[in-house]
Protein backbone atom coordinates (compact mmCIF):
# COMPACT_ATOMS: atom_id res chain seq x y z
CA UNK A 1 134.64 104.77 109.27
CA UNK A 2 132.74 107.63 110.41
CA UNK A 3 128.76 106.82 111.03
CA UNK A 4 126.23 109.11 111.67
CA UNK A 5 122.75 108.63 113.09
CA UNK A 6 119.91 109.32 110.46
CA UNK A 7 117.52 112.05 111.46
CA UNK A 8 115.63 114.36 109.21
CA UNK A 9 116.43 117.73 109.45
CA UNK A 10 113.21 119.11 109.45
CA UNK A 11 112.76 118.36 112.78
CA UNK A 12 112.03 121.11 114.97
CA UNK A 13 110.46 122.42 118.74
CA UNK A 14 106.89 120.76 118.64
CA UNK A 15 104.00 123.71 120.38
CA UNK A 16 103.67 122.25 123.96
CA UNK A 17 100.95 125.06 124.60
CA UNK A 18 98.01 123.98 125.88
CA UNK A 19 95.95 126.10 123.59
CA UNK A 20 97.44 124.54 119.92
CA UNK A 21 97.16 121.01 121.62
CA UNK A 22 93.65 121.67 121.56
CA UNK A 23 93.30 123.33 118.41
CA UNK A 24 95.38 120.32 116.95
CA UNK A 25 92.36 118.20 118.47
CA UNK A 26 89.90 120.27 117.12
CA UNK A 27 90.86 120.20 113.44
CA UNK A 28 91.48 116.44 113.65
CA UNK A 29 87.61 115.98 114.74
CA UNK A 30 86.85 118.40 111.78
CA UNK A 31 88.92 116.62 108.95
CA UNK A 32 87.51 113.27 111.01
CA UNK A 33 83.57 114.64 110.65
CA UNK A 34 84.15 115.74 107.01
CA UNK A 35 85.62 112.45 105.97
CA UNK A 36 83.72 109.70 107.74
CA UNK A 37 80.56 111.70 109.26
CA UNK A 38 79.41 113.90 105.91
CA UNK A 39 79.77 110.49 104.00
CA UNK A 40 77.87 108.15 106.19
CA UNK A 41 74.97 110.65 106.36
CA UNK A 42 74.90 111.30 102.69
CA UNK A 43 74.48 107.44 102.44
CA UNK A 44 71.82 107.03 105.07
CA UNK A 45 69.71 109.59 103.40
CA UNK A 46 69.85 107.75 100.21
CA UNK A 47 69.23 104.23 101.65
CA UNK A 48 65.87 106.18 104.03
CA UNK A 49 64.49 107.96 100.45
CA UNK A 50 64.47 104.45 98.59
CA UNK A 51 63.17 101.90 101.28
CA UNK A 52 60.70 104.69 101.47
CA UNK A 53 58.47 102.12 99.49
């Protein structure tokens, strides 16, 4: 019986530059301000313009 280990084959050489490492950050705390931050603000300014009394 012949096994064989299971890896994708889409793996590839990951960028190990310094510069995409932080680019990679940077869009992360993009995607993470769209997602959580533009939501949460939306929401506050709601809940300040009707407990405006």
């Amino acid at each position: 019986m012949r096994t064989t280990a299971a890896t994708p084959l889409e793996i590839g050489d990951a960028r190990a530059d310094f510069l995409s490492l932080l680019a990679g950050f940077g869009i992360s705390l993009v995607r993470l301000t769209m997602l959580i931050g533009l939501p949460a603000s939306i929401t506050w300014n709601i809940l300040k313009r009707t407990q405006r009394g």
